[in-house]
N, C-alpha and C. Protein backbone atom coordinates (compact mmCIF):
# COMPACT_ATOMS: atom_id res chain seq x y z
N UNK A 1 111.33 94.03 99.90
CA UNK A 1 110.35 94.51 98.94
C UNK A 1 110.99 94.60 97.56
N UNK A 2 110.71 93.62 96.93
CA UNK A 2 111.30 93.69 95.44
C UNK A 2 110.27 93.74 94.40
N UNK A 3 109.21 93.58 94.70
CA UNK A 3 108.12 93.64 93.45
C UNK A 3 108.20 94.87 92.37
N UNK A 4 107.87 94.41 91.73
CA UNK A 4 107.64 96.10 90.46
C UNK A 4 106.48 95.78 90.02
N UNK A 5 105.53 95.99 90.58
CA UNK A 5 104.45 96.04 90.18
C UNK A 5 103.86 97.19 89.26
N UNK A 6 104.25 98.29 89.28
CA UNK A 6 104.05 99.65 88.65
C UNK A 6 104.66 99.25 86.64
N UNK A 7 105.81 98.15 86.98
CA UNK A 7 105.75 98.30 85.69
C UNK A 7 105.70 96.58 85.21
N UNK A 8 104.80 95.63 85.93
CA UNK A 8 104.57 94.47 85.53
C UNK A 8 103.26 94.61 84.84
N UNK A 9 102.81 93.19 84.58
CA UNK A 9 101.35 93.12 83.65
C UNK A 9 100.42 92.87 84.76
N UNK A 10 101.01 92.49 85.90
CA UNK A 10 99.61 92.79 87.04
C UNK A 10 99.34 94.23 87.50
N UNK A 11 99.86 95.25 86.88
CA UNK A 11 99.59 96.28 87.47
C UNK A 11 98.00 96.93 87.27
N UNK A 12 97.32 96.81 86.39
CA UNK A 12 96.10 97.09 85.96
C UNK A 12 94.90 96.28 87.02
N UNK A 13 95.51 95.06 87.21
CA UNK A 13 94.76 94.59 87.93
C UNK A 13 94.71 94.98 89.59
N UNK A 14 95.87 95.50 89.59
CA UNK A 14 96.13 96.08 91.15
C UNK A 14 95.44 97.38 91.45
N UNK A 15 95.37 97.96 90.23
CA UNK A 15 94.94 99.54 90.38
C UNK A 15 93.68 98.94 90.58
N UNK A 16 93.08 98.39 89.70
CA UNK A 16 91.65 98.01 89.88
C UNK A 16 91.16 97.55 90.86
N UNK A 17 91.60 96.44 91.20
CA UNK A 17 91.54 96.27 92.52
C UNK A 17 91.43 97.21 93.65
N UNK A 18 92.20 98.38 94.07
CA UNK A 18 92.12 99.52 94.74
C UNK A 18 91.18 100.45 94.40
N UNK A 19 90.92 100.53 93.37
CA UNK A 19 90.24 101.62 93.11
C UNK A 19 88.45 100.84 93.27
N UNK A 20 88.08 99.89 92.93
CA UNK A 20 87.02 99.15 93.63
C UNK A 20 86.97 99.27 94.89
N UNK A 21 87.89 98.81 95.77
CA UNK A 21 87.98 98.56 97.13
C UNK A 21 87.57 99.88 97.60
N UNK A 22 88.26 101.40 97.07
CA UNK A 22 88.22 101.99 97.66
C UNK A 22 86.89 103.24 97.68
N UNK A 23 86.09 102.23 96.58
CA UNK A 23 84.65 102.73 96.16
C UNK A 23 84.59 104.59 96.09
N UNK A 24 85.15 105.39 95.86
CA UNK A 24 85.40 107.08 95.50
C UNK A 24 85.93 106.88 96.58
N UNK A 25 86.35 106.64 97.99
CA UNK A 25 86.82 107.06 99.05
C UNK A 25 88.31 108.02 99.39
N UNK A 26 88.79 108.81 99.41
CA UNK A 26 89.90 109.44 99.74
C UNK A 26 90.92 108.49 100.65
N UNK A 27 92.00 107.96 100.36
CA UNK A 27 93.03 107.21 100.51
C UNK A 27 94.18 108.44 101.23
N UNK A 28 94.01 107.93 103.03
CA UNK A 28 94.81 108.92 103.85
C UNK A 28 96.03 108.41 104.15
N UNK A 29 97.32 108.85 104.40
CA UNK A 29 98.10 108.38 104.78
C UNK A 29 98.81 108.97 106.61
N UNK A 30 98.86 108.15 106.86
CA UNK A 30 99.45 108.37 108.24
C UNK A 30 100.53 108.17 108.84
N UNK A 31 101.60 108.74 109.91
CA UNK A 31 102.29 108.88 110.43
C UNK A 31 103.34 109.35 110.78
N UNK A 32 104.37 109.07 111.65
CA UNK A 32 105.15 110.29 112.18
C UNK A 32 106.23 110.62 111.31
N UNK A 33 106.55 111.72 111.33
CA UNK A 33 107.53 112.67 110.08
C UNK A 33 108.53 111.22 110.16
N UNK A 34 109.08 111.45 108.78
CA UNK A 34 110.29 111.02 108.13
C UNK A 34 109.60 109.23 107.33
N UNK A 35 108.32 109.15 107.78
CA UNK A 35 107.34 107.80 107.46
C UNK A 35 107.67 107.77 106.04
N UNK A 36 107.82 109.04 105.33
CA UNK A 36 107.36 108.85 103.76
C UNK A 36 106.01 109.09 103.39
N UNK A 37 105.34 109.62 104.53
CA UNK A 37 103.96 109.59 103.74
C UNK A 37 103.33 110.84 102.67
N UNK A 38 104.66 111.38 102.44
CA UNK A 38 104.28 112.81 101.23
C UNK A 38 105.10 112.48 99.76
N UNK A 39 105.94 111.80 100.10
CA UNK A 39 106.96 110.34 98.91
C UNK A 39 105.69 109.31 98.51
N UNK A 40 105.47 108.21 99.60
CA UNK A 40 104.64 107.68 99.24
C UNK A 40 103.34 107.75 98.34
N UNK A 41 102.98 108.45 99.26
CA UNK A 41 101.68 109.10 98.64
C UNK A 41 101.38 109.94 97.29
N UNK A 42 102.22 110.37 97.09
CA UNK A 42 102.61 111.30 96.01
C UNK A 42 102.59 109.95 95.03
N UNK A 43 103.32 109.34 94.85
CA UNK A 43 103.57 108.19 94.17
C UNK A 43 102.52 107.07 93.81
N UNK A 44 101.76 106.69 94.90
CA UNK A 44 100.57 106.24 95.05
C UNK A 44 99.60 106.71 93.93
N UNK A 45 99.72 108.16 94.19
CA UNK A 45 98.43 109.08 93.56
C UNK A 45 98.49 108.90 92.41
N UNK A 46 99.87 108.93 91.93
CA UNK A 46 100.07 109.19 90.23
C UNK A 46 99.57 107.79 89.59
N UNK A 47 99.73 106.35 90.96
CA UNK A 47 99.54 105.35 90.07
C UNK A 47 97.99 104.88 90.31
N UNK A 48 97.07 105.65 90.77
CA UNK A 48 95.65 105.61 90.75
C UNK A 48 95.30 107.04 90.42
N UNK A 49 95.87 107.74 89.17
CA UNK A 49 95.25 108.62 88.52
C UNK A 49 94.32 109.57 89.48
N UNK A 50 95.08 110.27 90.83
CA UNK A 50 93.77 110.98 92.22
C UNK A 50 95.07 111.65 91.86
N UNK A 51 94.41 113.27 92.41
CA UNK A 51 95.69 113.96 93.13
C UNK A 51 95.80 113.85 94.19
N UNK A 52 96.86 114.58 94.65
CA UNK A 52 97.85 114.14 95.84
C UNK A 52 97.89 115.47 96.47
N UNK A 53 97.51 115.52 98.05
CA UNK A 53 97.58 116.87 98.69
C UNK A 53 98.34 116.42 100.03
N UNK A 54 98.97 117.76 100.45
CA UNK A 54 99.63 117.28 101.57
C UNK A 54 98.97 118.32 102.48
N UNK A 55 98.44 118.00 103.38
CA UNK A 55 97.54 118.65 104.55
C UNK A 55 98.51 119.46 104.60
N UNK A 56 99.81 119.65 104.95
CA UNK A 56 100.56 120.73 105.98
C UNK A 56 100.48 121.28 105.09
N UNK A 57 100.85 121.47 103.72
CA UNK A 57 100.71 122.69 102.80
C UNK A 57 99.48 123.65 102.46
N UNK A 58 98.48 122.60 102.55
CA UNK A 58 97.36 123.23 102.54
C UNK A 58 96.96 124.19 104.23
N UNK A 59 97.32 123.80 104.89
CA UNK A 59 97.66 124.38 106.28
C UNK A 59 98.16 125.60 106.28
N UNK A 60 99.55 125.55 105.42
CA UNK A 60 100.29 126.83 105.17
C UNK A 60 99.95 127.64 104.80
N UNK A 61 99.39 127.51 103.44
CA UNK A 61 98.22 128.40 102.32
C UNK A 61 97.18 129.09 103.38
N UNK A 62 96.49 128.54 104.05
CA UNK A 62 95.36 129.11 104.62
C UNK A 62 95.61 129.58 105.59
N UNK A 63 96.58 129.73 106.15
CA UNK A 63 97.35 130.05 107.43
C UNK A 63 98.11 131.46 106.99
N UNK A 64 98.80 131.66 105.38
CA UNK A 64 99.43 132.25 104.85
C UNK A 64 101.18 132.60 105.86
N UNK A 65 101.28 131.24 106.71
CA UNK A 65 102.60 131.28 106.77
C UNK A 65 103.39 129.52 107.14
N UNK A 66 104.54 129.48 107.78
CA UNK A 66 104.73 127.81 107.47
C UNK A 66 104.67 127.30 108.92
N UNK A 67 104.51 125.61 108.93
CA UNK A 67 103.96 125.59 110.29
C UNK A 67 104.90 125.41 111.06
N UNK A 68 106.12 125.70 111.29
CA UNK A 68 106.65 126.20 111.98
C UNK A 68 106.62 127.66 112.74
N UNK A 69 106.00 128.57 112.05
CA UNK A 69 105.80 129.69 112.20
C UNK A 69 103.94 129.75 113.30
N UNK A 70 103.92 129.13 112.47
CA UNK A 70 102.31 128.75 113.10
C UNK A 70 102.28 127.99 114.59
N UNK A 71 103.31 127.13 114.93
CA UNK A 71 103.65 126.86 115.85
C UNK A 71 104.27 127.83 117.41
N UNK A 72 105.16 128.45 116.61
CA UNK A 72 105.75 129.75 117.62
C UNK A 72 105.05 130.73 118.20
N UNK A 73 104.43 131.09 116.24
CA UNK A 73 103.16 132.61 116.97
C UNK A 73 102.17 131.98 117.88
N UNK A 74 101.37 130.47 117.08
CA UNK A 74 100.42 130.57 117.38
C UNK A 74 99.99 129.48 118.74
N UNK A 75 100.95 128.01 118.34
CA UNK A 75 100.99 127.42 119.42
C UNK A 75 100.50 126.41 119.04
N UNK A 76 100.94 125.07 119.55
CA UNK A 76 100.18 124.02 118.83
C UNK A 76 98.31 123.93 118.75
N UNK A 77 97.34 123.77 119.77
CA UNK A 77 96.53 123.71 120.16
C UNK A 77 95.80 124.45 118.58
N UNK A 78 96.37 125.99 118.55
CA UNK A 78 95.87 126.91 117.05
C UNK A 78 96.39 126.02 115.85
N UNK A 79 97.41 125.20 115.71
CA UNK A 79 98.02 124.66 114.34
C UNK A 79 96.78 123.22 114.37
N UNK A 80 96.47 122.89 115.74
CA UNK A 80 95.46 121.29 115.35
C UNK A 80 94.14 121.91 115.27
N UNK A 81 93.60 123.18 115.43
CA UNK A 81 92.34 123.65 115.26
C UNK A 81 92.28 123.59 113.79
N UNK A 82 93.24 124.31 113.01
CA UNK A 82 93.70 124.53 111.73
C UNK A 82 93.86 123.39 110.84
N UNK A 83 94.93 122.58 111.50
CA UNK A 83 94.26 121.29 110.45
C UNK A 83 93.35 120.40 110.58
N UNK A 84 92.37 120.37 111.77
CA UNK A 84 90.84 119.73 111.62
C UNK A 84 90.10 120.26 110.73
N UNK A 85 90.32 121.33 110.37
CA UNK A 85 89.29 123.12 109.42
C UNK A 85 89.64 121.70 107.94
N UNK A 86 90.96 122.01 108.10
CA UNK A 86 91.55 121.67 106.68
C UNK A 86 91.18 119.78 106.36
N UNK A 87 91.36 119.39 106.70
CA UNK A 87 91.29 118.24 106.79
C UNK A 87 89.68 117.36 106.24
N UNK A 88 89.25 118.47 107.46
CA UNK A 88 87.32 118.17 107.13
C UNK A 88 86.98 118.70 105.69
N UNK A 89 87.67 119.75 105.35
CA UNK A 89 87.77 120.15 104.31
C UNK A 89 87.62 119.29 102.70
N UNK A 90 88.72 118.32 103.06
CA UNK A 90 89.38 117.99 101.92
C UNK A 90 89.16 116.38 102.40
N UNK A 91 88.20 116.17 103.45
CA UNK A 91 87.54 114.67 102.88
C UNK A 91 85.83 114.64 102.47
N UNK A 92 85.57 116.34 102.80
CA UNK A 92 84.49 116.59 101.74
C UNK A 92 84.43 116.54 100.39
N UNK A 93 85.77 117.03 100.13
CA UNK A 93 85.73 116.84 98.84
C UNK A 93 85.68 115.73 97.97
N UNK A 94 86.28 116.34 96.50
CA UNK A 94 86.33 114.77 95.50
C UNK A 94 87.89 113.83 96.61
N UNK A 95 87.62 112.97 95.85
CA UNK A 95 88.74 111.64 96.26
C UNK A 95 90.04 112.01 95.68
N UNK A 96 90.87 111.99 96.88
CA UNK A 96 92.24 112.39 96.59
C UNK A 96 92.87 111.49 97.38
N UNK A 97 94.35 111.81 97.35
CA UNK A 97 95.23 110.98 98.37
C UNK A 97 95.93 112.05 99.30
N UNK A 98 95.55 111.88 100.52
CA UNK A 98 95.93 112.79 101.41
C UNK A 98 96.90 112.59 102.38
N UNK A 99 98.20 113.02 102.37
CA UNK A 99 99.21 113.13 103.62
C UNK A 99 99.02 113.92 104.70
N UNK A 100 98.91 113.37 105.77
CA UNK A 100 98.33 114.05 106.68
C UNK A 100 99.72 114.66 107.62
N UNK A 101 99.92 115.76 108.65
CA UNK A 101 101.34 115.72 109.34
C UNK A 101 100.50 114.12 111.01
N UNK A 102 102.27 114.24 111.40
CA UNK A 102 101.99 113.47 112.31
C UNK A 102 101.60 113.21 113.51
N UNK A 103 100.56 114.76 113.68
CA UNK A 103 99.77 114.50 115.02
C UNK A 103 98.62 114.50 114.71
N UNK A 104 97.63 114.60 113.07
CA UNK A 104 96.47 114.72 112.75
C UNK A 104 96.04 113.82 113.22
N UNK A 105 96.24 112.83 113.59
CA UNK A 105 95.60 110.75 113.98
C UNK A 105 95.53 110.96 115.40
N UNK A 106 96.28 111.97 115.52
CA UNK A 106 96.05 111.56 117.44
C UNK A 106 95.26 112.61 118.06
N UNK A 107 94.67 113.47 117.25
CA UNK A 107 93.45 114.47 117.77
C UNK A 107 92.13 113.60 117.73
N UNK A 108 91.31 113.45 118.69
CA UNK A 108 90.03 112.23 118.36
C UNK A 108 89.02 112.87 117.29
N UNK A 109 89.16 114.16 116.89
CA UNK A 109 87.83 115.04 116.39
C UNK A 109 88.68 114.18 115.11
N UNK A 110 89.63 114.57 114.80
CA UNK A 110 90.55 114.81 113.28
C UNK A 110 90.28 113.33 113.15
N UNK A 111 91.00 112.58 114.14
CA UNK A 111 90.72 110.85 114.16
C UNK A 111 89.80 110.41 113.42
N UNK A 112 88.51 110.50 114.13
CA UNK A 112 87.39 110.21 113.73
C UNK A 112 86.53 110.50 112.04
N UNK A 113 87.24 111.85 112.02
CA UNK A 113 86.71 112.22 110.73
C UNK A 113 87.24 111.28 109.90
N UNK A 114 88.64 111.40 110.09
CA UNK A 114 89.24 110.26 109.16
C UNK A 114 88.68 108.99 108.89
N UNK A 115 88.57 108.30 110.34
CA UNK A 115 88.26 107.03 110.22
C UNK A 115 86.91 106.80 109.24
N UNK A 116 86.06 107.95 109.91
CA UNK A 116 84.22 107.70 109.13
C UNK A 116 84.21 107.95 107.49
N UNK A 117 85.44 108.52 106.78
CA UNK A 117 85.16 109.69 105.53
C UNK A 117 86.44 108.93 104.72
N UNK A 118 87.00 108.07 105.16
CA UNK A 118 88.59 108.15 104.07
C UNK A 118 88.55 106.23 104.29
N UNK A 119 89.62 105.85 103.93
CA UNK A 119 90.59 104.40 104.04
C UNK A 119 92.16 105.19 104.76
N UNK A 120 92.45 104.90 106.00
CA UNK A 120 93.91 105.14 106.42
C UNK A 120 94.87 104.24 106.47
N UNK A 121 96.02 104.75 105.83
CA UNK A 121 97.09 103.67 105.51
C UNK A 121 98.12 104.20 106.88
N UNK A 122 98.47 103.56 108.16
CA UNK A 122 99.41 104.24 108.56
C UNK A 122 100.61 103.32 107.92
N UNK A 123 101.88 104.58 108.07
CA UNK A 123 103.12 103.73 107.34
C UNK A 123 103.81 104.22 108.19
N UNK A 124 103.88 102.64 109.04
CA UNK A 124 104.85 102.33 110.70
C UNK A 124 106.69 102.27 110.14
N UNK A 125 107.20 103.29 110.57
CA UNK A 125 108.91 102.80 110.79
C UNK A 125 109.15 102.69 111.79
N UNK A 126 110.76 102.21 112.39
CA UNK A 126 111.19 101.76 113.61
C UNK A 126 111.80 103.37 114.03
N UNK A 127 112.70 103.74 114.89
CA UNK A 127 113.04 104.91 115.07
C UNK A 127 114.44 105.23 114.92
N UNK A 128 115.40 103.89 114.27
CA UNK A 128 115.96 104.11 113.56
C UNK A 128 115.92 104.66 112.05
N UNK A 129 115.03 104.29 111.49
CA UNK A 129 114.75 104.61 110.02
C UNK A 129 114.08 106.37 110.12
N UNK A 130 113.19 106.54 111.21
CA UNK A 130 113.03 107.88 111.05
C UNK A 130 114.22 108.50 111.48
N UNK A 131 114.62 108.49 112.10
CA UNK A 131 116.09 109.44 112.60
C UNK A 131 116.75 109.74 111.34
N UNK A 132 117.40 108.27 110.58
CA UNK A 132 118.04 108.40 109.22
C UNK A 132 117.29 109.54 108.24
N UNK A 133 115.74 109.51 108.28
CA UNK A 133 115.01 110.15 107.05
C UNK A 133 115.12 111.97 107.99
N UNK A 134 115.29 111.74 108.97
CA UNK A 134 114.65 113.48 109.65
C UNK A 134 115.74 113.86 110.48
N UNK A 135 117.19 113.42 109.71
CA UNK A 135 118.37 114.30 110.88
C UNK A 135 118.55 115.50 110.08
N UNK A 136 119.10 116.24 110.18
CA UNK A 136 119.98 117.40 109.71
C UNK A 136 118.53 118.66 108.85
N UNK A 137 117.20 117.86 109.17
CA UNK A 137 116.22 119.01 108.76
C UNK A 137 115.81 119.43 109.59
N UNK A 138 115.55 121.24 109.10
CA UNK A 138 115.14 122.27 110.46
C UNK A 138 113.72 122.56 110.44
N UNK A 139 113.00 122.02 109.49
CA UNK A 139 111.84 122.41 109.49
C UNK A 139 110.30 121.55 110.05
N UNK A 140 111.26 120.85 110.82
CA UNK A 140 110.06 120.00 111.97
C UNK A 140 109.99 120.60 112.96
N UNK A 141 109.10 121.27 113.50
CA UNK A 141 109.44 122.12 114.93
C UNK A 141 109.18 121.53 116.15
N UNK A 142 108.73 119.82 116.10
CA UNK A 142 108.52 119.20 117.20
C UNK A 142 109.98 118.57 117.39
N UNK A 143 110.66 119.11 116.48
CA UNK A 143 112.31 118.22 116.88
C UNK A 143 113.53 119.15 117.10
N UNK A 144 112.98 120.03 116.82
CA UNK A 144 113.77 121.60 117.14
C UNK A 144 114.31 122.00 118.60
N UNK A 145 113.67 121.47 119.32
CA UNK A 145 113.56 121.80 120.87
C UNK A 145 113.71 120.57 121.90
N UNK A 146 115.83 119.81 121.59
CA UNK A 146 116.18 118.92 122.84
C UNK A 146 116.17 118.31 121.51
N UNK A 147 116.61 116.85 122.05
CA UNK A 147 117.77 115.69 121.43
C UNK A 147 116.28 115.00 120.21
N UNK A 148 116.84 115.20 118.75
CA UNK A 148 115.91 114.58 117.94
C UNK A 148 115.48 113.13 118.16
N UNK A 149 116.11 111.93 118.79
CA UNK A 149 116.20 110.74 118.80
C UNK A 149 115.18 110.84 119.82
N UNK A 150 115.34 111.28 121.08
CA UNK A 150 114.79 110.70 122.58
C UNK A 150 112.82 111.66 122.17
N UNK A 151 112.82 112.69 121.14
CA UNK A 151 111.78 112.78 120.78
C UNK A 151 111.28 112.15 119.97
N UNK A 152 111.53 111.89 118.90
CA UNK A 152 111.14 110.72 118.40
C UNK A 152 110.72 109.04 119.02
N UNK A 153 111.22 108.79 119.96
CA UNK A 153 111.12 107.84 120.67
C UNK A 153 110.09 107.96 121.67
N UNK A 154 109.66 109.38 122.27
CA UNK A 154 108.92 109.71 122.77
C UNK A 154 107.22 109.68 121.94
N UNK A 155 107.86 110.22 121.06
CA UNK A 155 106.17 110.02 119.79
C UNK A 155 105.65 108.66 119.60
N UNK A 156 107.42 108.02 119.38
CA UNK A 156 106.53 106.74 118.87
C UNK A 156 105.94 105.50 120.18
N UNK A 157 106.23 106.24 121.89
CA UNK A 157 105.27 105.45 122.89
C UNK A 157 103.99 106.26 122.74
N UNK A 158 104.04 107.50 122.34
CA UNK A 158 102.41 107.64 122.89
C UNK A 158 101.85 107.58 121.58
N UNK A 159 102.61 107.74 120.40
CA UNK A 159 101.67 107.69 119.17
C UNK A 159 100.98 106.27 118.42
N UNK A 160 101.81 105.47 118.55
CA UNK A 160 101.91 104.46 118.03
C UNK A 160 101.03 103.69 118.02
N UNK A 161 100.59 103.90 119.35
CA UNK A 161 99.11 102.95 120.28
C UNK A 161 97.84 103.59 119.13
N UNK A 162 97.72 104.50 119.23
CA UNK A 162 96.79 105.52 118.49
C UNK A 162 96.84 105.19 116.64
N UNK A 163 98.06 105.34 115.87
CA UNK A 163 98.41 104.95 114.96
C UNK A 163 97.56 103.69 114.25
N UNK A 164 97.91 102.83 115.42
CA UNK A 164 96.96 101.13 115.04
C UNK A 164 96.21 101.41 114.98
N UNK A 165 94.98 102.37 114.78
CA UNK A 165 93.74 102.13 114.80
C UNK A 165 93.78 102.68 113.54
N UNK A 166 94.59 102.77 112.18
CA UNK A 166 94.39 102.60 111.26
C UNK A 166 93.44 101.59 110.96
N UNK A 167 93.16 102.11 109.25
CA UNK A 167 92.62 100.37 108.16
C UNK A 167 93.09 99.63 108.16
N UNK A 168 94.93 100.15 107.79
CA UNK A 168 95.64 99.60 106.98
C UNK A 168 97.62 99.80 107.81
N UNK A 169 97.75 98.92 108.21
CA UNK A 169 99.10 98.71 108.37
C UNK A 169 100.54 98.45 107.53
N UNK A 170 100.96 99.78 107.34
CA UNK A 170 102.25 99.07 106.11
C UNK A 170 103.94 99.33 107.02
N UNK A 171 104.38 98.08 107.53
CA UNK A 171 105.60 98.24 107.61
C UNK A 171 106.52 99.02 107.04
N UNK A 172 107.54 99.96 107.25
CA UNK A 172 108.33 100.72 106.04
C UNK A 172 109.65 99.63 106.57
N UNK A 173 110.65 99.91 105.34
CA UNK A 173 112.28 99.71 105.83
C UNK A 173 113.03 100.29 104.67
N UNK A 174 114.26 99.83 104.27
CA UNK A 174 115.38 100.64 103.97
C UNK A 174 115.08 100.97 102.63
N UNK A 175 114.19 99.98 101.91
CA UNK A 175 113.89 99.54 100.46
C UNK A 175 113.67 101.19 99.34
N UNK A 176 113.83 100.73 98.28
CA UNK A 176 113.68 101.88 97.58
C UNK A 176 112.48 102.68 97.65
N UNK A 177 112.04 103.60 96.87
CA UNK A 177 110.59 104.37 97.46
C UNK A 177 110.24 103.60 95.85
N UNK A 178 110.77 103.57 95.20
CA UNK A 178 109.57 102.88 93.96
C UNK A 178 109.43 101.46 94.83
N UNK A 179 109.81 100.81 95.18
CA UNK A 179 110.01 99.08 95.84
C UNK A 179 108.58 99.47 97.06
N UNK A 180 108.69 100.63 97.59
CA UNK A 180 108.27 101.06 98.77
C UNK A 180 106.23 100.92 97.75
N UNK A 181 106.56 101.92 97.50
CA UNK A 181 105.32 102.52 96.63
C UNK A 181 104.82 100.68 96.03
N UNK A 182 105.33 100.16 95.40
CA UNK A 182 104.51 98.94 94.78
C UNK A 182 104.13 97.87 95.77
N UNK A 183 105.45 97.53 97.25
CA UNK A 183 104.79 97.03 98.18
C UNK A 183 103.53 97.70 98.69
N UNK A 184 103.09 98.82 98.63
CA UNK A 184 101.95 99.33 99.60
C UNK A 184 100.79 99.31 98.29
N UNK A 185 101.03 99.33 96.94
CA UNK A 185 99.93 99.06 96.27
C UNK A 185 99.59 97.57 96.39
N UNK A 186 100.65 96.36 96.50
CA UNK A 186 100.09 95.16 96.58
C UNK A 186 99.52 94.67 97.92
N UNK A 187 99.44 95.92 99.09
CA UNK A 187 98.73 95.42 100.39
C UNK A 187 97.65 96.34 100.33
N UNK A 188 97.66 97.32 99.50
CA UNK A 188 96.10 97.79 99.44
C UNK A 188 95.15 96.79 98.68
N UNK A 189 95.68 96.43 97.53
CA UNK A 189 94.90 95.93 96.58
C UNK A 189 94.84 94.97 97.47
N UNK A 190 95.00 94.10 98.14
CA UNK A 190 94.54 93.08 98.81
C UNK A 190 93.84 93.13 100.66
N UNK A 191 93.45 94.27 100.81
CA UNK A 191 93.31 94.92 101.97
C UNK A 191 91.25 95.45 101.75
N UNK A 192 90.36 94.66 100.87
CA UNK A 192 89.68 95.07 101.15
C UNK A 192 88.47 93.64 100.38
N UNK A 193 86.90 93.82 101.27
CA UNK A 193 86.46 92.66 100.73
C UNK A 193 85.75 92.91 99.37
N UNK A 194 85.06 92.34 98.85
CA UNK A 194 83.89 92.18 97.77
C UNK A 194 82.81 93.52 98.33
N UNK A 195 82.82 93.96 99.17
CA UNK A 195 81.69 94.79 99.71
C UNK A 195 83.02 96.03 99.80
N UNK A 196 84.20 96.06 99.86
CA UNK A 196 84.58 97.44 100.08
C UNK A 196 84.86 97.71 101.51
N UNK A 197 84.75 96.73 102.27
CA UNK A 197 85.44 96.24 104.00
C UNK A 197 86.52 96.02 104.18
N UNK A 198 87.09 97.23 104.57
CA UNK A 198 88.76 96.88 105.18
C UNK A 198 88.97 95.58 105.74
N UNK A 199 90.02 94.81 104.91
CA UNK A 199 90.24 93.70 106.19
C UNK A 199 91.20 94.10 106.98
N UNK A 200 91.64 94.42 107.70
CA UNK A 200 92.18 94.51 108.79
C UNK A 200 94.09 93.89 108.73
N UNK A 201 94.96 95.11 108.41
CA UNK A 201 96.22 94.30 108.00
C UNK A 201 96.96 94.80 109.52
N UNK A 202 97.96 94.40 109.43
CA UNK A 202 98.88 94.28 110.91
C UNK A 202 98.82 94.01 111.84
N UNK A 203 99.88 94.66 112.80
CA UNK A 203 99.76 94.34 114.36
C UNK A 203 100.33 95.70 114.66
């Protein structure tokens, strides 16, 4: 990924491009921790002028503690009730770019909302690259409990299947996050028809 599109003379045309395609729609991002999708996205946002929310924070706020904590007291089952609340929330609203955490895609209620109300970008890594992005942090609590690798590896058989049923498929790898960020604007901008129809990217 070498493009710089963010600071070439096609960049206007790329935004445009997306921002047509994506007719007001809220631009979600998906997948499992260490993906980049709160980097990404963040980045994304600034270069289509939307703000940028990250579900788990907004989770936290309304929860008034962190979801790790929300996890212990309350238990997962209470943390995915919580971010369906939130979620439905904030694709009612105006058009933003939303990071979602990485089990929102695999609840069918949360799924679905997504799929009917937003454009989802999942952003697939291998489980080397997440390991590299999510060793030595304590604040994932699905990795807290037994060997970070063999869970991770575990997410990505049952998640992954689920994952594909994104819009939008973006490979990640080692590349910079600006390199990162302009590859995923030049597969959005080309990721949708004359009518605003996902075409259908990956495998």
């Amino acid at each position: 990924m070498d493009s710089n599109i963010a600071e070439s003379g096609l960049h206007e045309d790329v935004i445009a491009k997306i921002r047509d395609g994506l007719k007001g729609r809220t631009l979600v991002f998906i997948g499992l921790m260490g993906a980049g999708k709160s980097c990404i996205g963040r980045m994304v946002a600034k270069e289509l002028k939307l703000d940028f929310v990250d579900a788990d924070r907004e989770i936290e706020e309304a929860a008034g503690c962190s979801i790790a904590d929300i996890f212990k007291l309350y238990g997962e089952e209470a943390f995915r009730d919580g971010e369906e609340r939130v979620i439905a929330r904030l694709l009612d609203g105006e058009q933003i770019v939303l990071a979602t955490g990485g089990g929102a895609f695999i609840r069918e209620r949360t799924r679905q909302l997504i799929l009917e109300k937003s454009v989802s970008v999942w952003l697939r890594a291998d489980l080397d690259l997440l390991m590299h992005r999510t060793s030595g942090r304590t604040h994932r609590p699905l990795l807290n409990n037994g060997d970070p690798r063999q869970i991770l590896a575990d997410l990505i058989e049952t998640r992954y299947p689920v994952y594909a049923g994104a819009d939008i498929i973006f490979d990640c790898d080692e590349s910079s996050k600006e390199a990162t960020r302009d590859a995923v604007l030049e597969l959005l901008a080309n990721s949708f028809d004359d009518n605003g129809q996902v075409i259908k990217t990956g495998t």
